[in-house]
N, C-alpha and C. Protein backbone atom coordinates (compact mmCIF):
# COMPACT_ATOMS: atom_id res chain seq x y z
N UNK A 1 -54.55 225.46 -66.23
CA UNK A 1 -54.18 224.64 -65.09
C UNK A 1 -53.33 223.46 -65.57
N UNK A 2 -52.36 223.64 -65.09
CA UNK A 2 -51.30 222.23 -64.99
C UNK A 2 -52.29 220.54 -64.44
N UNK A 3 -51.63 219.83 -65.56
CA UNK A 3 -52.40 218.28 -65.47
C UNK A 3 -51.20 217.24 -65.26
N UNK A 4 -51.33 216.63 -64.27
CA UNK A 4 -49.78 215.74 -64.26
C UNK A 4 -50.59 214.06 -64.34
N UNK A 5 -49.63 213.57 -64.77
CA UNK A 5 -50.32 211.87 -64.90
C UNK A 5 -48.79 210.91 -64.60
N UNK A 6 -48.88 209.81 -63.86
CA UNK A 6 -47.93 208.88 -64.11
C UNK A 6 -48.61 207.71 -63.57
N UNK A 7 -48.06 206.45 -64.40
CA UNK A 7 -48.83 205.18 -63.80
C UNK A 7 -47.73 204.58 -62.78
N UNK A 8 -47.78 203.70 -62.21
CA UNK A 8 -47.41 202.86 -61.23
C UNK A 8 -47.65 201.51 -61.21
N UNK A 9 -46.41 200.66 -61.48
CA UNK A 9 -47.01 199.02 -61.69
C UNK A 9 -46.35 198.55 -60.62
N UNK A 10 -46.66 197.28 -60.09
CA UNK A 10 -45.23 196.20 -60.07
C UNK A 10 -44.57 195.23 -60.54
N UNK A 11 -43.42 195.01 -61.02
CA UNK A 11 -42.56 194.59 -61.83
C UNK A 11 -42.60 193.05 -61.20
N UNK A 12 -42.11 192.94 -60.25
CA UNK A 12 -41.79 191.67 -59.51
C UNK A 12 -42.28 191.60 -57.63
N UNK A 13 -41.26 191.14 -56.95
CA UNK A 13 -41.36 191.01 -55.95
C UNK A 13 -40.52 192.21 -54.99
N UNK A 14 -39.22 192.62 -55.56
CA UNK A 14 -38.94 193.91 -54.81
C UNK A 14 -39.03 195.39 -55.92
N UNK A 15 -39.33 194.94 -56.92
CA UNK A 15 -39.21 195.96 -58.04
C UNK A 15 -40.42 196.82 -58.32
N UNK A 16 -40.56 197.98 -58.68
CA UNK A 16 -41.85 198.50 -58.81
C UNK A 16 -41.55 199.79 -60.09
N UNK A 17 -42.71 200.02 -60.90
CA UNK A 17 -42.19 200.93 -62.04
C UNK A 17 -43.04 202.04 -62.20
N UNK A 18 -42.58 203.31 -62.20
CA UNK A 18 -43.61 204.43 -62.46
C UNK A 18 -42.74 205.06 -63.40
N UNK A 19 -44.01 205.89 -64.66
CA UNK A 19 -43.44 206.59 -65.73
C UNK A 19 -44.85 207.01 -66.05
N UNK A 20 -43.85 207.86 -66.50
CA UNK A 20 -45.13 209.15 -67.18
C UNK A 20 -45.04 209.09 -68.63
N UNK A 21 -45.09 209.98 -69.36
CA UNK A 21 -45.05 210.08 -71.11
C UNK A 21 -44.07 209.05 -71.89
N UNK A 22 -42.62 209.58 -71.26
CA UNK A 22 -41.67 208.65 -71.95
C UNK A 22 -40.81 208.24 -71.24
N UNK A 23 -40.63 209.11 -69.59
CA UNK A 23 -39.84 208.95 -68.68
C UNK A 23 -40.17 207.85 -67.76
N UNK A 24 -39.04 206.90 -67.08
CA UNK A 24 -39.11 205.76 -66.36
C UNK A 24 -38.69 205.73 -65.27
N UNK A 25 -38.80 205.33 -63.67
CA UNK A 25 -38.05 205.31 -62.98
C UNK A 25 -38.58 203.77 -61.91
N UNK A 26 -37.07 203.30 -62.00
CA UNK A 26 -37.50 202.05 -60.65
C UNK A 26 -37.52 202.73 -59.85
N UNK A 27 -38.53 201.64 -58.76
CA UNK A 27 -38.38 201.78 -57.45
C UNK A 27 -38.33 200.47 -56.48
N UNK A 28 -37.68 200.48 -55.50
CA UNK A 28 -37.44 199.75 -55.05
C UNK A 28 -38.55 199.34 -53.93
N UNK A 29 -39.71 198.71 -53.94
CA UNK A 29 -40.93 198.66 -53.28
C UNK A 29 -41.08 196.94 -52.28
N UNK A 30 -39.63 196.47 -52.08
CA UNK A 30 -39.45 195.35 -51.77
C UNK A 30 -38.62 194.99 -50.31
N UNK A 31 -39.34 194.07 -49.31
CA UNK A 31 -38.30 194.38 -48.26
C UNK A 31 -36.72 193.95 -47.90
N UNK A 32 -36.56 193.34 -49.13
CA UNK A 32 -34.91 192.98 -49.13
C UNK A 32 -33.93 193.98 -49.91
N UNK A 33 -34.96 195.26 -50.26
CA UNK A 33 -34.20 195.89 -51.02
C UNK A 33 -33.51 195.85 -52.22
N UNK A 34 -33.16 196.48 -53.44
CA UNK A 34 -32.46 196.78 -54.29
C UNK A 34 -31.57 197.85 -54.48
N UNK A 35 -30.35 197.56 -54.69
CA UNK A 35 -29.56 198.38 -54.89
C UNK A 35 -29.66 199.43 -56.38
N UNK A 36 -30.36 199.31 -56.92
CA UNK A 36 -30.44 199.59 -58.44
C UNK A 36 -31.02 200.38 -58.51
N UNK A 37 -32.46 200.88 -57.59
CA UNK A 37 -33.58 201.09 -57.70
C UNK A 37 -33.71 202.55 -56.70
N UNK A 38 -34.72 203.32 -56.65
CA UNK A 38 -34.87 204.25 -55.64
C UNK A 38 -35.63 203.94 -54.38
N UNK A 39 -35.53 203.68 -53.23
CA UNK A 39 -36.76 203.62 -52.28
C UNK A 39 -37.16 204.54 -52.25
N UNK A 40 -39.06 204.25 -51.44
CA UNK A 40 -39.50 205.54 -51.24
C UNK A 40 -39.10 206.56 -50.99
N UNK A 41 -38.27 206.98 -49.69
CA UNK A 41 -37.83 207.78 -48.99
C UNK A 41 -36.66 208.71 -49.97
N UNK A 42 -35.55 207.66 -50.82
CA UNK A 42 -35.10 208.22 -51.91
C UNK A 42 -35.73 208.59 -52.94
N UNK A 43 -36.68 208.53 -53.29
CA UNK A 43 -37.29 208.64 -54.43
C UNK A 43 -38.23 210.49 -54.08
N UNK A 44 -38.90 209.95 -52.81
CA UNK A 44 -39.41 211.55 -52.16
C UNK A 44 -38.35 212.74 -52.00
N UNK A 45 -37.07 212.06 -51.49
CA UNK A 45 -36.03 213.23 -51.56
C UNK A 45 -35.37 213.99 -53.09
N UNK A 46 -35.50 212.85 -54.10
CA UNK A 46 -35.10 213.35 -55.08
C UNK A 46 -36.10 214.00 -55.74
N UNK A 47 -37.52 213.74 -55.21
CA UNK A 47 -38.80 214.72 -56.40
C UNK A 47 -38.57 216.29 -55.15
N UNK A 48 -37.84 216.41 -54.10
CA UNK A 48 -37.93 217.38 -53.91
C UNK A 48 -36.26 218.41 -54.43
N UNK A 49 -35.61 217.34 -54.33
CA UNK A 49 -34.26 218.27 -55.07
C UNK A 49 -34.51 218.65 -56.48
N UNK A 50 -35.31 217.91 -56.96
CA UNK A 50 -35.71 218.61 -58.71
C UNK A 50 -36.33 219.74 -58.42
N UNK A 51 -37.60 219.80 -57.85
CA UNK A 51 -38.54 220.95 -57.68
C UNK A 51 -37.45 222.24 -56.69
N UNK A 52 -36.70 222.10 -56.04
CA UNK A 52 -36.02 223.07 -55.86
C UNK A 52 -34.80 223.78 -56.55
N UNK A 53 -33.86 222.40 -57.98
CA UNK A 53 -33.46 222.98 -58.74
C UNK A 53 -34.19 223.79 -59.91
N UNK A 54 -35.19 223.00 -59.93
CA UNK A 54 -36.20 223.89 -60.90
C UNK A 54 -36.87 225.38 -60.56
N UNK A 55 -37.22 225.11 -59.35
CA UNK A 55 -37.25 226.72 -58.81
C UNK A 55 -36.15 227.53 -58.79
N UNK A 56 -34.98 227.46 -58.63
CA UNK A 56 -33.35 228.06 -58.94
C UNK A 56 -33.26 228.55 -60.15
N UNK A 57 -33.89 227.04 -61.50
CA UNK A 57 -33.61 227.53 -62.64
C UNK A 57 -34.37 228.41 -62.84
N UNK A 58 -35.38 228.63 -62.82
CA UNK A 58 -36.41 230.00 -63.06
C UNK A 58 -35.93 231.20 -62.83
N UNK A 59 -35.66 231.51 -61.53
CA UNK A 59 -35.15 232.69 -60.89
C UNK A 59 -33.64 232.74 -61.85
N UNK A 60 -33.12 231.86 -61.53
CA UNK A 60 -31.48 232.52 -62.53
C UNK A 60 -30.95 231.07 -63.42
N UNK A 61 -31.70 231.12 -64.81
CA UNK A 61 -31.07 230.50 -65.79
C UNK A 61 -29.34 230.17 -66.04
N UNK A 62 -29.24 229.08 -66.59
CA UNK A 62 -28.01 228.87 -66.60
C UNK A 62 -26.99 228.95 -67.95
């Protein structure tokens, strides 16, 4: 069985940080926004465009 782990801090006042082993990603958890950073809503859309390129890569390697 697959085990997934990532922590979740907050950085500041609009900044927020989750990472797993070695990988990092802002997020933007603030209501004035950051441009730098992912909001939720971006951040949910992009964990689903991975999991569907990753399902692609399986079926037909590149």
């Amino acid at each position: 069985m697959l085990e997934y782990r990532i922590a979740a801090r907050r950085i500041d006042v609009g900044t927020s940080l989750a990472s797993t082993t070695i990988a990092k990603v802002r997020m933007d958890t603030g209501l004035a926004g950051s441009p730098d950073a992912f909001n939720p809503t971006e951040l949910l859309l992009a964990a689903i465009a991975a999991c569907m390129i990753k399902g692609i890569e399986r079926l037909r390697p590149c």
